[in-house]
PDB file of N, CA and C in Angstrom:
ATOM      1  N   UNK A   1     -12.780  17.364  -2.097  1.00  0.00           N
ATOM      2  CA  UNK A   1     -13.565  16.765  -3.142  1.00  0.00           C
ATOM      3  C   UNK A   1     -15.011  16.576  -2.667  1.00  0.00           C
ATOM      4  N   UNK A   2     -15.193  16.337  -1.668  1.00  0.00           N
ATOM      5  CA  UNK A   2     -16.248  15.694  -0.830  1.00  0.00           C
ATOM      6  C   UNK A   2     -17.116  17.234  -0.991  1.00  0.00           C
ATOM      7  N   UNK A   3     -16.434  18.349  -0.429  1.00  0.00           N
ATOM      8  CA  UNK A   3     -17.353  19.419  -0.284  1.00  0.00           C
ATOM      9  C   UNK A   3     -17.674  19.864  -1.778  1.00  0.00           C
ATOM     10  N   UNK A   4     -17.083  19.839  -2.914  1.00  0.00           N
ATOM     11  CA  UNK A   4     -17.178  20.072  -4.270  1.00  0.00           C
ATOM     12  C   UNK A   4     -18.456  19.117  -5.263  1.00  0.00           C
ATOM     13  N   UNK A   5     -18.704  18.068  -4.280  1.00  0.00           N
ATOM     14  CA  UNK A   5     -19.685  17.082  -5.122  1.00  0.00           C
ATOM     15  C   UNK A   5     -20.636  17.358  -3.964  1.00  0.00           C
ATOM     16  N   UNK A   6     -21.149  18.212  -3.111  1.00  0.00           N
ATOM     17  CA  UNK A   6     -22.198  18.155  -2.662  1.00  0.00           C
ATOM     18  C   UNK A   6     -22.752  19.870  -2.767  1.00  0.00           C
ATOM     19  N   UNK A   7     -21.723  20.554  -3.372  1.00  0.00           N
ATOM     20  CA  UNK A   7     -22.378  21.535  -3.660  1.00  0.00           C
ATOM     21  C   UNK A   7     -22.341  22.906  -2.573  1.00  0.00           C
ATOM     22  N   UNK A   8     -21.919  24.185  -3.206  1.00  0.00           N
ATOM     23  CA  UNK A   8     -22.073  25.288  -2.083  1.00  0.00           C
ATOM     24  C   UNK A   8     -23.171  25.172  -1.126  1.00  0.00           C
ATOM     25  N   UNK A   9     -24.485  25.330  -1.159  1.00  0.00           N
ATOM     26  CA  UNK A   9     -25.661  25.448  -0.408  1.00  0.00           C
ATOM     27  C   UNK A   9     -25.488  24.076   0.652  1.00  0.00           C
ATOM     28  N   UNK A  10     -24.930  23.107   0.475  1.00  0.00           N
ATOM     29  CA  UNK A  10     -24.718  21.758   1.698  1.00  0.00           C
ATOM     30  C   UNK A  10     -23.806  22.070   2.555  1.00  0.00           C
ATOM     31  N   UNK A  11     -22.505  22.305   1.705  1.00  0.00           N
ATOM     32  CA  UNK A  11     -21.347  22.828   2.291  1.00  0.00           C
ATOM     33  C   UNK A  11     -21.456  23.849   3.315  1.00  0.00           C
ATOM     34  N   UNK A  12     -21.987  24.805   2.944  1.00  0.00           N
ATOM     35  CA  UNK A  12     -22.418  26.211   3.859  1.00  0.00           C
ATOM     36  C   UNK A  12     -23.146  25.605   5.018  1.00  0.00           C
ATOM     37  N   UNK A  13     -23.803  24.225   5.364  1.00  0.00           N
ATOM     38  CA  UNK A  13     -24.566  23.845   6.065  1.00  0.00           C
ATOM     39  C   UNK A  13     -24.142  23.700   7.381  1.00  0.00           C
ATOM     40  N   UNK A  14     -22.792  23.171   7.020  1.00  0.00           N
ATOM     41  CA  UNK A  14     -21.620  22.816   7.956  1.00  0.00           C
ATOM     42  C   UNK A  14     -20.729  23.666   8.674  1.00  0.00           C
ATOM     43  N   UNK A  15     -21.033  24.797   8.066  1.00  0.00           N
ATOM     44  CA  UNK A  15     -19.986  25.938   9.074  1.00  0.00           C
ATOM     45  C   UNK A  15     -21.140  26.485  10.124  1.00  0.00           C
ATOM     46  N   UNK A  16     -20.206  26.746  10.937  1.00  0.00           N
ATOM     47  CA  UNK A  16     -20.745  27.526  12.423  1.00  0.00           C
ATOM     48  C   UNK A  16     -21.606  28.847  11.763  1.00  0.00           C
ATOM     49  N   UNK A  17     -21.328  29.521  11.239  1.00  0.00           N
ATOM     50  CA  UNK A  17     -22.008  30.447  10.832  1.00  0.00           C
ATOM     51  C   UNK A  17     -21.913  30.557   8.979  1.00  0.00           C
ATOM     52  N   UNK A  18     -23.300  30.479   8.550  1.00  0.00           N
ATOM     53  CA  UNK A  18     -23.091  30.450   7.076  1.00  0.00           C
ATOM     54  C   UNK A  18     -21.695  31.023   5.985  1.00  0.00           C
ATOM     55  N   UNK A  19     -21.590  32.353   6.428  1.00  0.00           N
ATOM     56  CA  UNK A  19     -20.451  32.415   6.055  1.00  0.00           C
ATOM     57  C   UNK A  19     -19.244  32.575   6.223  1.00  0.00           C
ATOM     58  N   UNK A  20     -18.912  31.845   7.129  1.00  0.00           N
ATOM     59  CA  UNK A  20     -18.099  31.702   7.763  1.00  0.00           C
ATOM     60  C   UNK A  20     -17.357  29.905   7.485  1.00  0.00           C
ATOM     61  N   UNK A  21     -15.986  30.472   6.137  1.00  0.00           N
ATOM     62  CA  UNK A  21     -15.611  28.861   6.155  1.00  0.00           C
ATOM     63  C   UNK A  21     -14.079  28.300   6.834  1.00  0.00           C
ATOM     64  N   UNK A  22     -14.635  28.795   7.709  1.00  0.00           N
ATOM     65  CA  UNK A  22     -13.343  28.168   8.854  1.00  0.00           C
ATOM     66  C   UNK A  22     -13.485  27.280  10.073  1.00  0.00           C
ATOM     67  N   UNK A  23     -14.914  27.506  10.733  1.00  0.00           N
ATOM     68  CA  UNK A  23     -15.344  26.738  11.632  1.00  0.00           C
ATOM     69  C   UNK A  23     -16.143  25.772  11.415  1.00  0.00           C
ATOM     70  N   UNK A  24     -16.306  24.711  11.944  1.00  0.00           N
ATOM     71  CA  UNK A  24     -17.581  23.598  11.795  1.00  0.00           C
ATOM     72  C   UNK A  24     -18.586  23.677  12.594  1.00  0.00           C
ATOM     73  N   UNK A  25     -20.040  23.476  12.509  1.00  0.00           N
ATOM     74  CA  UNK A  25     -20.937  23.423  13.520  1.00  0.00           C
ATOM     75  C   UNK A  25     -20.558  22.058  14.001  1.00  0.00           C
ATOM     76  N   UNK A  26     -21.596  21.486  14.469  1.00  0.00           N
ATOM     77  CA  UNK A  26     -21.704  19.866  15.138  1.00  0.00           C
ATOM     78  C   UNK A  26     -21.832  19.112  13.970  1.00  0.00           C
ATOM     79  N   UNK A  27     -22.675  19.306  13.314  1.00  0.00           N
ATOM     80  CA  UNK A  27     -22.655  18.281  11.873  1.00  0.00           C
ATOM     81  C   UNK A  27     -21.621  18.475  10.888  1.00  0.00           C
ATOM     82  N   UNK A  28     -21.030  19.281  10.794  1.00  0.00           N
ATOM     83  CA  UNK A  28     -19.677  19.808  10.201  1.00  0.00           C
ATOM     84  C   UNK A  28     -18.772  19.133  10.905  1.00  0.00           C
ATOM     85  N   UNK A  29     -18.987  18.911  12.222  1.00  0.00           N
ATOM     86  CA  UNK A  29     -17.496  18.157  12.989  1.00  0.00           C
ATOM     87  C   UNK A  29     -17.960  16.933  12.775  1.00  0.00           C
ATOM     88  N   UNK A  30     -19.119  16.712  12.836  1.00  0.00           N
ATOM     89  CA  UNK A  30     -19.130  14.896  12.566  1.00  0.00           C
ATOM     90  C   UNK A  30     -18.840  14.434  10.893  1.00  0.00           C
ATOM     91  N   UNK A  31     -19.219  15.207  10.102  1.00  0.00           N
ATOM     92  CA  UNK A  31     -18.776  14.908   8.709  1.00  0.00           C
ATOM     93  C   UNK A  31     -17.351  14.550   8.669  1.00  0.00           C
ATOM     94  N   UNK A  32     -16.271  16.018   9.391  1.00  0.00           N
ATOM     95  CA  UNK A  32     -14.855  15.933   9.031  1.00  0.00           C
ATOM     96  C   UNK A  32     -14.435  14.749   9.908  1.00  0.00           C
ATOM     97  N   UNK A  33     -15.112  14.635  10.537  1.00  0.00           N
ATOM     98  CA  UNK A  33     -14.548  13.454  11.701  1.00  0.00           C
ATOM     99  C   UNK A  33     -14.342  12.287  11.195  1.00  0.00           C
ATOM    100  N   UNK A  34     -15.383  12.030  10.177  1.00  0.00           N
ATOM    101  CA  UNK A  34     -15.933  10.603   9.931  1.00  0.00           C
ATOM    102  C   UNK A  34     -14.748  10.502   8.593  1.00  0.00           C
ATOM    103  N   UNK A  35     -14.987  11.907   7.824  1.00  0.00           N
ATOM    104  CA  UNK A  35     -13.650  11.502   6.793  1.00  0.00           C
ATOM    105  C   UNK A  35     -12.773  11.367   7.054  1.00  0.00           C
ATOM    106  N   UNK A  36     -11.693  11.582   8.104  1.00  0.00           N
ATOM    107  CA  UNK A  36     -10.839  11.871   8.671  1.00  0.00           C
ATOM    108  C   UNK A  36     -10.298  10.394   8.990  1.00  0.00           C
ATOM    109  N   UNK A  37     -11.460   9.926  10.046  1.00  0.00           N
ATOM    110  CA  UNK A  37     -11.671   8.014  10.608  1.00  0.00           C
ATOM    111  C   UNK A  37     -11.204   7.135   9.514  1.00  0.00           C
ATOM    112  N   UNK A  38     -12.496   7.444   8.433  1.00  0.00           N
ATOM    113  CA  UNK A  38     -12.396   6.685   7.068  1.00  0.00           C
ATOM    114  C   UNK A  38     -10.775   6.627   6.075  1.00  0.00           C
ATOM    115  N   UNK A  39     -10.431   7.717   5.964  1.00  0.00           N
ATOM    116  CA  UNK A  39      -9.055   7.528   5.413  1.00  0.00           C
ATOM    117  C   UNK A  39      -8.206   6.752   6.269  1.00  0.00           C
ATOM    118  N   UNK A  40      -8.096   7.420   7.922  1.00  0.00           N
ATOM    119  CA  UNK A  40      -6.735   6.755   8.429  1.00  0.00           C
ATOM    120  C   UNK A  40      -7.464   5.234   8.583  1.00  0.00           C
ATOM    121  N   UNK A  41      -9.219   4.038   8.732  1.00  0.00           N
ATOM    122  CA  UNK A  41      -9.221   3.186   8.236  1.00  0.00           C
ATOM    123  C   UNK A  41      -8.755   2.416   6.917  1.00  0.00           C
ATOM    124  N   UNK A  42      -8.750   3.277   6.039  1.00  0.00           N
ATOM    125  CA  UNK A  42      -8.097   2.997   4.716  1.00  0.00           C
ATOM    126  C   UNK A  42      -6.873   2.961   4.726  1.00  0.00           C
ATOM    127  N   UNK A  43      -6.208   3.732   5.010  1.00  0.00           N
ATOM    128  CA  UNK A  43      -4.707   3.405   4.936  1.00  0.00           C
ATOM    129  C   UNK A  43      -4.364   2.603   5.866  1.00  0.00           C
ATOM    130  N   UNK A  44      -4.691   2.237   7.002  1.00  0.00           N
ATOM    131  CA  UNK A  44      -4.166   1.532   8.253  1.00  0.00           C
ATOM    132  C   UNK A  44      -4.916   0.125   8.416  1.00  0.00           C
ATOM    133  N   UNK A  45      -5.642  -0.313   7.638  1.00  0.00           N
ATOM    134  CA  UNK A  45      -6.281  -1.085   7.752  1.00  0.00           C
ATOM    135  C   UNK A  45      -6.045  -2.124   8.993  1.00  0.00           C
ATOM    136  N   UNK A  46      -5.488  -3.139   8.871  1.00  0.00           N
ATOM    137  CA  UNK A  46      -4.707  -3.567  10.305  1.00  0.00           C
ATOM    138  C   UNK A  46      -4.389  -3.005  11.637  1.00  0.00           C
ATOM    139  N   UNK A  47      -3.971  -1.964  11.567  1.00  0.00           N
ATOM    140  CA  UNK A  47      -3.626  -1.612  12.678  1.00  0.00           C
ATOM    141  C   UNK A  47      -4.265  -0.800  13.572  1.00  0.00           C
ATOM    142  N   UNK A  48      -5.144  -0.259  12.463  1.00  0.00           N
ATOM    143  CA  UNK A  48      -6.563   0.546  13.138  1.00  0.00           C
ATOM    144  C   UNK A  48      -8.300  -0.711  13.569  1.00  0.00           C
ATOM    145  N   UNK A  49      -7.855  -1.867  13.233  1.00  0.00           N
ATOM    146  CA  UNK A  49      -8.866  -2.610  13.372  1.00  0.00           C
ATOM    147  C   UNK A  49      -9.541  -2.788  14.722  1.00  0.00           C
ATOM    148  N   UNK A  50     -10.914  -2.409  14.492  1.00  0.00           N
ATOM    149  CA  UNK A  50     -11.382  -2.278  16.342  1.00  0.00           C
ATOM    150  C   UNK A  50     -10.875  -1.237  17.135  1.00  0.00           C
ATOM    151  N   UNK A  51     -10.390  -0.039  16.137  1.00  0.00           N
ATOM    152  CA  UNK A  51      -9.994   1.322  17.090  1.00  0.00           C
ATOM    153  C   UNK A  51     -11.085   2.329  16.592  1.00  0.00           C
ATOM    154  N   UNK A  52     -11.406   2.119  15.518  1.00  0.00           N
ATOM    155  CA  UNK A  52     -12.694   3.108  15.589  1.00  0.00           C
ATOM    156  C   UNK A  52     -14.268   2.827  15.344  1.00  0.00           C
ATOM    157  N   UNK A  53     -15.150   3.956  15.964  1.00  0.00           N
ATOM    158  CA  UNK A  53     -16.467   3.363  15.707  1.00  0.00           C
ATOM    159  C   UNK A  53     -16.484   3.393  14.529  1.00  0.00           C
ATOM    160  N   UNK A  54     -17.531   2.176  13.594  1.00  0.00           N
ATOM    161  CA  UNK A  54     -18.131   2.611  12.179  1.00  0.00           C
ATOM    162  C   UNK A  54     -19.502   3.355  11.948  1.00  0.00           C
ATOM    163  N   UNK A  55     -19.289   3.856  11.525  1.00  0.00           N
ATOM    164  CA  UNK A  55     -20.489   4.691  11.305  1.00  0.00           C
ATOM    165  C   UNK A  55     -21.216   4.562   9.439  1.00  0.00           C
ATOM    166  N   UNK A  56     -21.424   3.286   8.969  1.00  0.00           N
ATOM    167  CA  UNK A  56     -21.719   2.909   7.778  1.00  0.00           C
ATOM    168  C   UNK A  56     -22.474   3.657   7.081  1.00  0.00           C
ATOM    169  N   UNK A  57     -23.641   4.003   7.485  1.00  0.00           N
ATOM    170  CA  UNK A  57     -24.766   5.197   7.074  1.00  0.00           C
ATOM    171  C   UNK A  57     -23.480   6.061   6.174  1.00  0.00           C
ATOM    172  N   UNK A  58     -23.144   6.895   7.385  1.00  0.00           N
ATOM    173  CA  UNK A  58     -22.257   8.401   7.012  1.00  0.00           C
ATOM    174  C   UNK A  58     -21.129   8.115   6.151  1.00  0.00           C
ATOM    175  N   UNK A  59     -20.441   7.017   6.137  1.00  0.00           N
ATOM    176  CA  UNK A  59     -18.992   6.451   5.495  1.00  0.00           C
ATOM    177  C   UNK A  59     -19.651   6.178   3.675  1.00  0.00           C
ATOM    178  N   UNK A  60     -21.022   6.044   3.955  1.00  0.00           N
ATOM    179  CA  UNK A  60     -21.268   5.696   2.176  1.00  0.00           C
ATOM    180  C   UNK A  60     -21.606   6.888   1.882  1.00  0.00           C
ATOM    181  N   UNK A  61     -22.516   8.007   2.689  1.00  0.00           N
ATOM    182  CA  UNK A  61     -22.657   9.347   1.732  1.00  0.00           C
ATOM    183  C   UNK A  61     -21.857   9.904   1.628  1.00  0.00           C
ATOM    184  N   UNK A  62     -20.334   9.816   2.629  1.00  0.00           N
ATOM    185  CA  UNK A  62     -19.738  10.189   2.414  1.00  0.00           C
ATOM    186  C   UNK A  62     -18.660  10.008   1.102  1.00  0.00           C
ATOM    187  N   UNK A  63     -18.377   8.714   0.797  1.00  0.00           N
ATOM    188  CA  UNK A  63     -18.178   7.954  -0.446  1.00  0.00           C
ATOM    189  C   UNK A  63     -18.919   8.418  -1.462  1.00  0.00           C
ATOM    190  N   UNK A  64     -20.303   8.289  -1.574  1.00  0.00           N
ATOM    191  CA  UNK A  64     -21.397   8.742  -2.915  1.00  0.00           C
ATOM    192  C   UNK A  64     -21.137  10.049  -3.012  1.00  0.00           C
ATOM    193  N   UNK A  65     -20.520  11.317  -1.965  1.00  0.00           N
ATOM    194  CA  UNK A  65     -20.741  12.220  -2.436  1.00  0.00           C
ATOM    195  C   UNK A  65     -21.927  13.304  -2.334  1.00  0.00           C
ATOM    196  N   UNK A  66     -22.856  12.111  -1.204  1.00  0.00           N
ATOM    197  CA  UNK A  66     -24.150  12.777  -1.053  1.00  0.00           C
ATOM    198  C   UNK A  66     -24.076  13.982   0.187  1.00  0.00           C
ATOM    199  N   UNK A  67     -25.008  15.006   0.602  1.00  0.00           N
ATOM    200  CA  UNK A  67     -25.067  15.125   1.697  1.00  0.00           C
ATOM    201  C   UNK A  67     -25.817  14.761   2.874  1.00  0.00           C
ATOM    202  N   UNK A  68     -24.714  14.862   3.717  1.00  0.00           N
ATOM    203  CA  UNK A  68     -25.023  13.862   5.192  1.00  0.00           C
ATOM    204  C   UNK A  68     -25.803  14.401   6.104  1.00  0.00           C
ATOM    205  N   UNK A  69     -26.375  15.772   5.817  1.00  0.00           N
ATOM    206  CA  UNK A  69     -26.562  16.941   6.549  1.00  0.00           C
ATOM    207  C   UNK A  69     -27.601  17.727   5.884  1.00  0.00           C
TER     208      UNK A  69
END
């Protein structure tokens, strides 16, 4: 969903090589990373508390939909 509300040309930003959509560059791994964090914070709330960094900036564009990148 995330890559669908920011649009082909952002999306493409994030792979290792433009067209290429299988790999992530560095900002591509920190995007999936951060969504990745953010859900298992969401579902785990408790039990993940104080296990991961927050990264607030990236967790709201990532939420809005904006790009982070």
């Amino acid at each position: 969903m995330y890559l669908n509300k920011i649009g082909p040309d952002a999306a493409h930003r994030l792979n290792l090589i433009p067209t290429d959509n299988t790999h992530l560059n560095y900002n591509g791994s920190i995007v999936f990373g951060r969504l990745v964090a953010d859900l298992i914070r969401f579902k785990y709330t408790n039990e993940t508390r104080g296990v991961f960094k927050g990264d607030p900036v990236l967790s709201q564009q990532l939420h809005n939909g904006t790009a982070a990148f």
